[in-house]
Protein backbone atom coordinates (compact mmCIF):
# COMPACT_ATOMS: atom_id res chain seq x y z
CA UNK A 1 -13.22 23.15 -36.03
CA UNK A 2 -12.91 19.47 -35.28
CA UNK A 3 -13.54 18.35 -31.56
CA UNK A 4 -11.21 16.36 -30.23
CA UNK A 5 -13.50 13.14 -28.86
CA UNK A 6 -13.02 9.76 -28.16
CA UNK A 7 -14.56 6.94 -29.83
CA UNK A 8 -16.27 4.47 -27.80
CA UNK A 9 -13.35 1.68 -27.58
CA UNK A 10 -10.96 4.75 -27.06
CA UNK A 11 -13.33 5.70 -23.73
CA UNK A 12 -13.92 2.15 -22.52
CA UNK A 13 -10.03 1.91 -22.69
CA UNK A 14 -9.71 5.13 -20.94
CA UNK A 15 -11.98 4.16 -18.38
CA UNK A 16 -10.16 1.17 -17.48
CA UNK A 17 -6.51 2.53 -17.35
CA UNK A 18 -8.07 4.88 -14.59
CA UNK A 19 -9.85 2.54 -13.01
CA UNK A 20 -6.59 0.01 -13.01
CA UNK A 21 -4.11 3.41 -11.59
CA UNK A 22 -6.67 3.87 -8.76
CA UNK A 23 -6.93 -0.09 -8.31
CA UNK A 24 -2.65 -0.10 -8.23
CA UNK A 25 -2.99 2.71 -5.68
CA UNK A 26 -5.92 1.18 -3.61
CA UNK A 27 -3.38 -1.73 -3.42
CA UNK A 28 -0.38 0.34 -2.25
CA UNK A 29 -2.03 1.81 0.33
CA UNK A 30 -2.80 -1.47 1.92
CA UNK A 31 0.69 -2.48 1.31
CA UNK A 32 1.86 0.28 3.21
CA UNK A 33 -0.77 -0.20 5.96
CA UNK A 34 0.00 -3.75 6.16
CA UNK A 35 4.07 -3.01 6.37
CA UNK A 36 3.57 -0.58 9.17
CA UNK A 37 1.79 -3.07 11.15
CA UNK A 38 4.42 -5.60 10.64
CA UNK A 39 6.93 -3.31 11.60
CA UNK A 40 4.87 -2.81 14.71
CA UNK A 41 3.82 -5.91 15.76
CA UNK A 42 7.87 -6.60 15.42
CA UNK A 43 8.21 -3.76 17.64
CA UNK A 44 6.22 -4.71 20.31
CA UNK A 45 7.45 -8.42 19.95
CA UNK A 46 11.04 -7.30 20.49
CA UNK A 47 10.72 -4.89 23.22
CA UNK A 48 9.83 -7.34 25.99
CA UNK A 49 13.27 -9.79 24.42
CA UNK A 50 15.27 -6.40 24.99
CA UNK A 51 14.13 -6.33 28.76
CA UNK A 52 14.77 -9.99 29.14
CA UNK A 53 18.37 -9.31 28.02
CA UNK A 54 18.87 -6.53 29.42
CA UNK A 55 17.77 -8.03 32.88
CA UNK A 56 19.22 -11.10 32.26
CA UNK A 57 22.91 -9.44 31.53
CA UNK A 58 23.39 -7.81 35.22
């Protein structure tokens, strides 16, 4: 019976494409950290214009 095993470029190629998907999801992650900050720091800009309007309107 044959064994199914990879020659050494096959492995070193292996070894990269998993080492690029975890890279691409390292990267995502601090996409998504990076967007939910935004989206805060947005927040927390626009709350004090929403008093000021609201205020200002009565």
């Amino acid at each position: 019976m044959r064994h199914n095993t990879m020659s050494p470029a096959e492995a070193r190629e292996f070894s990269d494409r998993i080492r690029d998907m975890r890279w691409e999801r390292v990267e995502a992650r601090a996409a998504r950290r990076q967007a939910v900050a935004a989206r805060r720091a947005g927040r927390l800009r626009s709350v004090p214009a929403r008093l000021t309007r609201l205020l200002l309107s009565n």
